[in-house]
N, C-alpha and C. Protein backbone atom coordinates (compact mmCIF):
# COMPACT_ATOMS: atom_id res chain seq x y z
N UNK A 1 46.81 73.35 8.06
CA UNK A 1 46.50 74.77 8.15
C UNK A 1 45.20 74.95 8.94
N UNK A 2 44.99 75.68 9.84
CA UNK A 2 44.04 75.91 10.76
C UNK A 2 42.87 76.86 10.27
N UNK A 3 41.83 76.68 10.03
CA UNK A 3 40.37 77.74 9.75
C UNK A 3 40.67 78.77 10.17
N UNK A 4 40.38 79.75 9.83
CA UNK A 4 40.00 81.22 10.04
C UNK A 4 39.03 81.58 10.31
N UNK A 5 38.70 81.65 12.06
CA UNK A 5 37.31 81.98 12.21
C UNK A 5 36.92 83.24 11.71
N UNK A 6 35.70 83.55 11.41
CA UNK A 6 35.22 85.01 11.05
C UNK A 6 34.87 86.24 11.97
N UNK A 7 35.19 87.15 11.40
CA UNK A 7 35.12 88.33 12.04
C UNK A 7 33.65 89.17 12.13
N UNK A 8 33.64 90.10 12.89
CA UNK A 8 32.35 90.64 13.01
C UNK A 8 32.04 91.67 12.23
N UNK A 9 31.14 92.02 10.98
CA UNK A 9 31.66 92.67 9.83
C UNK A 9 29.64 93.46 9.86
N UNK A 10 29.67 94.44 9.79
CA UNK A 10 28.63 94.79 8.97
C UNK A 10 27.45 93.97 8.46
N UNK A 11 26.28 93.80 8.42
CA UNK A 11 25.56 92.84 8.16
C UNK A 11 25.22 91.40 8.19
N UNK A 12 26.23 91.22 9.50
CA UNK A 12 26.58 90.07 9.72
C UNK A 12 25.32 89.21 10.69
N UNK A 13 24.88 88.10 10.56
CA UNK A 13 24.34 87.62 11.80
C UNK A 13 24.65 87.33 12.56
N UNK A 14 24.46 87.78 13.88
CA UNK A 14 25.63 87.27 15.38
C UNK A 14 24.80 86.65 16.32
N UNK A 15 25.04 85.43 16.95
CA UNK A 15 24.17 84.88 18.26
C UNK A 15 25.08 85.37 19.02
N UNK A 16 24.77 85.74 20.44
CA UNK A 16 25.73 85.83 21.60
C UNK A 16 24.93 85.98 22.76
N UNK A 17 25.61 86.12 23.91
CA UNK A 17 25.59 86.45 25.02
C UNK A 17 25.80 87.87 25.53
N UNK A 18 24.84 88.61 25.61
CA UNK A 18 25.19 90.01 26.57
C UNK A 18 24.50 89.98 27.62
N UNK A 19 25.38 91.55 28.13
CA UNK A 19 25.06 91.99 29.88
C UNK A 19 25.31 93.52 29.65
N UNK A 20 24.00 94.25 30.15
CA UNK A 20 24.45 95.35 30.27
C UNK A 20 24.25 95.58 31.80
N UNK A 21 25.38 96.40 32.67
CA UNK A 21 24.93 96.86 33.94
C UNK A 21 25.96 98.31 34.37
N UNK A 22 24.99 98.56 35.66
CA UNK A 22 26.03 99.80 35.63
C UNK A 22 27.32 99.89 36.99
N UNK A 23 27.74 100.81 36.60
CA UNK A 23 29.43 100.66 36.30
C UNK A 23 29.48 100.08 38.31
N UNK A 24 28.09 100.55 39.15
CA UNK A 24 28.43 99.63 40.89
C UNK A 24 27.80 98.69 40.65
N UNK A 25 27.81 97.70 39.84
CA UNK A 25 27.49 96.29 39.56
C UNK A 25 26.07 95.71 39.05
N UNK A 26 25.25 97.00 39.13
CA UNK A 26 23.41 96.49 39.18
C UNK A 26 23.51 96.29 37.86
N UNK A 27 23.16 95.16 37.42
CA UNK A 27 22.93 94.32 36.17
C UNK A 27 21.58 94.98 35.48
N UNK A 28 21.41 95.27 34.83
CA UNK A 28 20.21 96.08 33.88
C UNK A 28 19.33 94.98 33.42
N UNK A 29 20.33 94.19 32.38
CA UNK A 29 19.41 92.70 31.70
C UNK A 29 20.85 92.04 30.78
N UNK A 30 20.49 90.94 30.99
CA UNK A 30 21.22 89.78 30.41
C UNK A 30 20.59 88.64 29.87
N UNK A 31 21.67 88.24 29.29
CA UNK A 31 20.83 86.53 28.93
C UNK A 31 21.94 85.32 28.75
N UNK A 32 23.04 85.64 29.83
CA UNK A 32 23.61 84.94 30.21
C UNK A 32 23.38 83.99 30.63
N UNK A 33 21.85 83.81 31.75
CA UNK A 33 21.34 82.99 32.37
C UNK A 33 20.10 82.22 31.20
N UNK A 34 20.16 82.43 30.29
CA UNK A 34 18.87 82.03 29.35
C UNK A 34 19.73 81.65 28.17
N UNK A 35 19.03 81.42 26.97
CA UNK A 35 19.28 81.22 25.58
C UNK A 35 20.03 82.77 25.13
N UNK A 36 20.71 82.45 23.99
CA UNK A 36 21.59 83.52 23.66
C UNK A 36 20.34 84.10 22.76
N UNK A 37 21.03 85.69 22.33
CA UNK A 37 20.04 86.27 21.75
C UNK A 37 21.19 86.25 19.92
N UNK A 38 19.87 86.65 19.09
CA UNK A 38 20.16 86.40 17.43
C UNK A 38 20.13 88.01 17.15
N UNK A 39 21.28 88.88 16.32
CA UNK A 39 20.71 89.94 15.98
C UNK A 39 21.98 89.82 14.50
N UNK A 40 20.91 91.24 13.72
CA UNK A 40 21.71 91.61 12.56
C UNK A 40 22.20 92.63 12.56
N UNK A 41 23.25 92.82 12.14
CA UNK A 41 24.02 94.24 12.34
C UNK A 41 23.67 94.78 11.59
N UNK A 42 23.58 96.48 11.67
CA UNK A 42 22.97 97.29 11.15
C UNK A 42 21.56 97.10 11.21
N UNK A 43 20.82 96.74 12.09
CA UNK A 43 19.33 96.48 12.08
C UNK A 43 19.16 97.75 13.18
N UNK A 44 19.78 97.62 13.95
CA UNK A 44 19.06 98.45 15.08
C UNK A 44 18.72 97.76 15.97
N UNK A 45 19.03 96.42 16.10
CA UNK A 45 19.08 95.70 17.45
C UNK A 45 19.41 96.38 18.52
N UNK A 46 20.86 96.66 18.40
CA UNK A 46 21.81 97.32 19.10
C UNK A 46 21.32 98.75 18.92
N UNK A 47 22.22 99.80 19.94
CA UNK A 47 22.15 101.13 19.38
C UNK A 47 24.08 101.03 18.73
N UNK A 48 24.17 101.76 18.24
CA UNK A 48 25.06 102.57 17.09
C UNK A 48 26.76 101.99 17.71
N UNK A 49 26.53 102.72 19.21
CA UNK A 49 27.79 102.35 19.83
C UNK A 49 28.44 101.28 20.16
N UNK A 50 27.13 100.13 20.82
CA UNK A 50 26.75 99.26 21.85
C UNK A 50 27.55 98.22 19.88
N UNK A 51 26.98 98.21 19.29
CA UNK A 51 27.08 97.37 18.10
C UNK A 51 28.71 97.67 17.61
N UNK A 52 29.56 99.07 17.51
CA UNK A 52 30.57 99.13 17.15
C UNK A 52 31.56 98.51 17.95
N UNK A 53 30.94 97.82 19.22
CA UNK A 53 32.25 97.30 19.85
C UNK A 53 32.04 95.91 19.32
N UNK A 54 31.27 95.46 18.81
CA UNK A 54 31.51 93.77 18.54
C UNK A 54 32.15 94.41 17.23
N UNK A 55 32.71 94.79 16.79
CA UNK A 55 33.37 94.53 15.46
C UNK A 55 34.50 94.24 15.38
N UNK A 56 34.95 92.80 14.54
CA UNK A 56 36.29 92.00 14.67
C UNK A 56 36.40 91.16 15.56
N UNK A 57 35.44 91.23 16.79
CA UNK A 57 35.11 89.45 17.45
C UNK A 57 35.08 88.55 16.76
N UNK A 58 35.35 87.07 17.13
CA UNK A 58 34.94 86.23 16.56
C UNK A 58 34.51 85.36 17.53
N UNK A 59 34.17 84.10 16.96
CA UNK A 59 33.24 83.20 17.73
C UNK A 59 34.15 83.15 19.15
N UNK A 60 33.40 82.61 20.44
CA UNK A 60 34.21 81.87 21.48
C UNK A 60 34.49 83.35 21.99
N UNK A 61 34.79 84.47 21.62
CA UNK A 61 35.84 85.42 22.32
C UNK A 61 34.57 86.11 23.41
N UNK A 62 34.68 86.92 24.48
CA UNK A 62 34.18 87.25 25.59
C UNK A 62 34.83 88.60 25.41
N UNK A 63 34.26 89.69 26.16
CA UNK A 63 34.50 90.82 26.66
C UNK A 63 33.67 91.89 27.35
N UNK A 64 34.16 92.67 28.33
CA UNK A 64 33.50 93.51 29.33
C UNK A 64 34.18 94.89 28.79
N UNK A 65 33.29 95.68 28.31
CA UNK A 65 33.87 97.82 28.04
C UNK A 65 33.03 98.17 28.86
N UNK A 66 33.80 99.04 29.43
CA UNK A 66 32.97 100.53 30.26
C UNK A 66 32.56 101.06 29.47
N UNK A 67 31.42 101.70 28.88
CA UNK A 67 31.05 102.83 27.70
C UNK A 67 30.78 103.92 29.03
N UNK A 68 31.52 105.19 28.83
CA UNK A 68 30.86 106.23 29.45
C UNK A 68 28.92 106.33 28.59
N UNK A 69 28.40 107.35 29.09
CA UNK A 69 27.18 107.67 28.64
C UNK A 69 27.43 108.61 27.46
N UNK A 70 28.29 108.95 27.24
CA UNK A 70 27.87 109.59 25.90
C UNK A 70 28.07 108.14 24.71
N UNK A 71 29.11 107.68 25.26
CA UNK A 71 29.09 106.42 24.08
C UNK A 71 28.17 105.46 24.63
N UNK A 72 26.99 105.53 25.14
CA UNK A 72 26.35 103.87 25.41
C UNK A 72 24.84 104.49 25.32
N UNK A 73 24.12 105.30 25.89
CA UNK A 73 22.71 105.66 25.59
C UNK A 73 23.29 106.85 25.46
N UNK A 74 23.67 107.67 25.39
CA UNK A 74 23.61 109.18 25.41
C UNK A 74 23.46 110.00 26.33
N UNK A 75 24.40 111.33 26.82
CA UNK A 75 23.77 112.03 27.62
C UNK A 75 22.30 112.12 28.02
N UNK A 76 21.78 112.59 29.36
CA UNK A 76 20.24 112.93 29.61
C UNK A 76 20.29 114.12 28.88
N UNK A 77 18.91 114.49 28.48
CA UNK A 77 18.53 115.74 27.65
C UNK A 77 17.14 116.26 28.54
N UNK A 78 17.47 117.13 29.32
CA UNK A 78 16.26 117.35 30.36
C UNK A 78 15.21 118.06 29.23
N UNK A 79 15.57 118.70 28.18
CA UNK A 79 14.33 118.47 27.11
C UNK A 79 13.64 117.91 26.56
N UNK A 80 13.62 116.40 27.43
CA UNK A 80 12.89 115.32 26.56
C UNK A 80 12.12 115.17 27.78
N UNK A 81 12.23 115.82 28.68
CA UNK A 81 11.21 115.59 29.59
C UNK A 81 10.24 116.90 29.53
N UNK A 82 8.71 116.56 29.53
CA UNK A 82 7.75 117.60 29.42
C UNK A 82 7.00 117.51 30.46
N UNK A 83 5.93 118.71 30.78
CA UNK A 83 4.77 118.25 31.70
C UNK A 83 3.86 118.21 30.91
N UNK A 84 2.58 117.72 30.98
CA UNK A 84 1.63 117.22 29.95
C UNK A 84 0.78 117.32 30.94
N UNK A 85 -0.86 117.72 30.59
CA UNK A 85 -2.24 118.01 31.65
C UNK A 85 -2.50 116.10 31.76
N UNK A 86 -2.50 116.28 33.32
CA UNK A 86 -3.34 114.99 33.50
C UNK A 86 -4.40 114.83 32.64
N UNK A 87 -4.85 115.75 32.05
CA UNK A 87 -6.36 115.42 31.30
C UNK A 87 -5.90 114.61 30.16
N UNK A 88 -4.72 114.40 29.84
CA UNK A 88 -3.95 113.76 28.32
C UNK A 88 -3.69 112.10 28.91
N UNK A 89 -4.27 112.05 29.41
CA UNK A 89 -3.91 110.34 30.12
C UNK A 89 -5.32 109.97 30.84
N UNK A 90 -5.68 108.49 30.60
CA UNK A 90 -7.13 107.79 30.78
C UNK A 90 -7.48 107.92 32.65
N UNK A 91 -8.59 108.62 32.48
CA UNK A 91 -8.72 109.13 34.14
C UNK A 91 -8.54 107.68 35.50
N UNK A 92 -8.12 106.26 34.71
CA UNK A 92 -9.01 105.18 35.61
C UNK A 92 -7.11 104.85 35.14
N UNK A 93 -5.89 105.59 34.66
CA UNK A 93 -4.92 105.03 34.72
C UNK A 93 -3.84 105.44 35.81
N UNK A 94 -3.63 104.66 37.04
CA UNK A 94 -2.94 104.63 38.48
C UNK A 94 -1.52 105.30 37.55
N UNK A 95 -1.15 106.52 37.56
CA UNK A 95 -0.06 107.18 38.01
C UNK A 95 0.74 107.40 38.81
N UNK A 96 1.85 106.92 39.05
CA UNK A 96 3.03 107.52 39.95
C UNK A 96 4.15 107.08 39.16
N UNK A 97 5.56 107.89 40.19
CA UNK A 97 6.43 108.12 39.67
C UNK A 97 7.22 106.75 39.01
N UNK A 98 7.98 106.54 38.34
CA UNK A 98 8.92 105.70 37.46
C UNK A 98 7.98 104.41 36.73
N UNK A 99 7.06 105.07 36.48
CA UNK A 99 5.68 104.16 35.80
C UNK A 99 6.43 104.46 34.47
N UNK A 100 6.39 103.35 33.85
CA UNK A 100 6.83 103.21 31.66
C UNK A 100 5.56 103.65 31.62
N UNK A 101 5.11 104.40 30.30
CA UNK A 101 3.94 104.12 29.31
C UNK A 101 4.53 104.55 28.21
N UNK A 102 3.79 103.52 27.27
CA UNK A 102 4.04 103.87 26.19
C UNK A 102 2.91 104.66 25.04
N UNK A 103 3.61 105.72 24.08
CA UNK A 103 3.11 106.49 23.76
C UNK A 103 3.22 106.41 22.45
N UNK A 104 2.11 106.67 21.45
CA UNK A 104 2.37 107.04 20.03
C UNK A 104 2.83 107.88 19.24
N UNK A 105 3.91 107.77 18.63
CA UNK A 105 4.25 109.08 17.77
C UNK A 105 3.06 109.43 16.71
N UNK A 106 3.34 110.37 15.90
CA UNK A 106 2.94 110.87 15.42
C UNK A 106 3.22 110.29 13.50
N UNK A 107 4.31 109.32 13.72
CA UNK A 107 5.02 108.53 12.61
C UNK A 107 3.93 107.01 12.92
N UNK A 108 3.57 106.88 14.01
CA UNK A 108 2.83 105.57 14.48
C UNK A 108 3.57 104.72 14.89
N UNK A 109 5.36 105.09 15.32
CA UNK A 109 5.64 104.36 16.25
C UNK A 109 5.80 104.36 17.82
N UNK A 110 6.61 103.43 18.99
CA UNK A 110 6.27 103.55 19.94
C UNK A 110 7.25 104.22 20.31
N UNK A 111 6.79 104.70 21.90
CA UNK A 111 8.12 105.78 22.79
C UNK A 111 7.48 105.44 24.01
N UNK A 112 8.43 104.69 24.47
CA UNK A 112 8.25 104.97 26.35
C UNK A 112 8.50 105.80 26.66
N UNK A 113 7.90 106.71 27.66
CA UNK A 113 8.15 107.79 28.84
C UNK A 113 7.88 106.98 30.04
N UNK A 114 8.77 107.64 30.88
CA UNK A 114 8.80 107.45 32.53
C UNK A 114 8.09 108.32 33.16
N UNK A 115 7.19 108.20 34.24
CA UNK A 115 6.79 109.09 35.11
C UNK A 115 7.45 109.46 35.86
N UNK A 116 7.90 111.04 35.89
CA UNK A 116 8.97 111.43 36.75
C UNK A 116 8.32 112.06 38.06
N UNK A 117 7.33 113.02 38.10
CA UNK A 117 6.65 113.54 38.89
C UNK A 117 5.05 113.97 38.65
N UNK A 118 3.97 114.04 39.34
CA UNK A 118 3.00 114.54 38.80
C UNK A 118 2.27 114.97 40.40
N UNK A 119 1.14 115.56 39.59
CA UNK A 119 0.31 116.45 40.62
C UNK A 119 -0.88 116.51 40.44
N UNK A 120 -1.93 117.57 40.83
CA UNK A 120 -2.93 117.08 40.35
C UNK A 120 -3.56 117.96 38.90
N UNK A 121 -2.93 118.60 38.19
CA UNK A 121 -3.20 119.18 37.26
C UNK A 121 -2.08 118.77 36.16
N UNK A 122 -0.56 118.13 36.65
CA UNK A 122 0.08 117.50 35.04
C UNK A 122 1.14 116.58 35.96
N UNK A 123 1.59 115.98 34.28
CA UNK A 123 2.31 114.96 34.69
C UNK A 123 3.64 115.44 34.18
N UNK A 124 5.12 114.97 34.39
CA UNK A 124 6.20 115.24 34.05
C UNK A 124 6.74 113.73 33.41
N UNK A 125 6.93 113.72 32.24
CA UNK A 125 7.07 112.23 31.44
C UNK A 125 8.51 112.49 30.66
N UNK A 126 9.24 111.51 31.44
CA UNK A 126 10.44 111.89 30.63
C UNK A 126 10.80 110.80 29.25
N UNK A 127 11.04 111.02 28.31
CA UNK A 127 11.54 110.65 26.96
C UNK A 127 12.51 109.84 26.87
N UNK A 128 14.02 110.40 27.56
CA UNK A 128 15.12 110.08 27.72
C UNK A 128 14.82 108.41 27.58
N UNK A 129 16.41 107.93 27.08
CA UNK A 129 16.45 106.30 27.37
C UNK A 129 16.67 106.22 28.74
N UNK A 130 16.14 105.26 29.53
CA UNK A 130 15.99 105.12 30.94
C UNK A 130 17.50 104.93 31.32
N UNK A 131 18.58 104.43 30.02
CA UNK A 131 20.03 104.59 30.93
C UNK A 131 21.01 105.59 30.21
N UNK A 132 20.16 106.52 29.34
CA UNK A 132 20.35 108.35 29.12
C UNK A 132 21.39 108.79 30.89
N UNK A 133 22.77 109.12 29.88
CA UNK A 133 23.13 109.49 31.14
C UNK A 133 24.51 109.07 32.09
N UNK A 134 24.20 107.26 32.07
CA UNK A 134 24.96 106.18 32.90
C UNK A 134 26.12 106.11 32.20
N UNK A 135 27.35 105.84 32.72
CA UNK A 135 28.15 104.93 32.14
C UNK A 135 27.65 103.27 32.21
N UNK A 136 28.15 102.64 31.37
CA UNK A 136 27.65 101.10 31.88
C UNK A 136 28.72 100.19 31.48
N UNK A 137 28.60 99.48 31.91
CA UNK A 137 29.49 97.96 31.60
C UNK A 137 29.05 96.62 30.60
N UNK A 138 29.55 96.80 29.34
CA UNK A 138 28.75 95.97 28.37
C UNK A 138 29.75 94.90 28.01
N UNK A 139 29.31 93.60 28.77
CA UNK A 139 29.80 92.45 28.42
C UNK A 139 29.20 91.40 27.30
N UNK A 140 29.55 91.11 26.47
CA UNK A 140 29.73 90.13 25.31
C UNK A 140 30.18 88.79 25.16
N UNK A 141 29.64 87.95 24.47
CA UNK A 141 30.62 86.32 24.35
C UNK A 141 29.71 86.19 23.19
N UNK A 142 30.67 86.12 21.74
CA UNK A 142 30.11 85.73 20.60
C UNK A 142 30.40 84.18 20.50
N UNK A 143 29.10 83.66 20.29
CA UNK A 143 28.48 81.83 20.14
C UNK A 143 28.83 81.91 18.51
N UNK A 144 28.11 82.68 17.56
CA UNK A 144 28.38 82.43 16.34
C UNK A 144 28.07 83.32 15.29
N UNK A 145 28.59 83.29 14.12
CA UNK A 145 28.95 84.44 13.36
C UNK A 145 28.53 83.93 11.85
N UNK A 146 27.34 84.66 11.32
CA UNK A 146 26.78 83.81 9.71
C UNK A 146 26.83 85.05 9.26
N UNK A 147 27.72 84.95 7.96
CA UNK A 147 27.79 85.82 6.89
C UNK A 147 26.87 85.65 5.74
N UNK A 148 25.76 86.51 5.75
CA UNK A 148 25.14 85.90 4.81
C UNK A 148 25.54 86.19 3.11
């Protein structure tokens, strides 16, 4: 009688291989070329969607989904982009456009914004996830599967 490999279940620990890129081939980040990465489901490794497609993989298996953008980061929300007074940012910090910084909430955790545009009286910092928006192409190869 042959083992029953395990399935991808809720709280599970998974090593694997991903790739996210978008849908004309530009590869975002992988680690295909490196060591596999370790995550726990339901942690928030993943976002929400990106995590519901490994469910019921098992070890060895591979796969590539198109997620449109509402299922993979989410539509853009041009309300998450604000203008803010240059005076709210360190006068000796080089600004221009598609600059990350990261910012403190108000909870004390972090939030990147992008520099979208600025001038000399404010800046335009958008919120959005930087692939808010994209469809993308999310490829997978589960290495191994610990139920704890």
């Amino acid at each position: 009688m042959t083992e029953q490999l395990p399935e991808i279940t809720s709280s599970d620990e998974v090593t694997l291989h991903f790739a996210i890129a978008l849908c004309d081939g530009t590869v975002i980040t992988t680690t295909f070329d490196d060591d596999p990465v370790t995550l726990t489901m339901g942690t928030g490794n993943l976002t929400e969607n990106l995590e519901k497609t490994l469910y019921g993989l098992k070890p060895g298996e591979k796969q590539s989904l198109i997620l449109e953008a509402e299922n993979a980061f989410g539509p853009r929300d041009e309300e998450k982009a604000y203008f803010m007074p240059r005076s709210s940012f360190p006068s000796d910090m080089e600004l221009e456009p598609e600059l990350v910084i990261s910012f403190a909430t108000p909870a004390g955790d972090e939030l990147a914004g992008i520099v979208q545009e600025l001038d000399e009286a404010q800046v335009k910092v958008d919120f959005n996830h930087p692939l808010a928006g994209h469809d993308i192409v999310f490829t997978v190869q589960i290495i191994s599967i610990n139920n704890p």
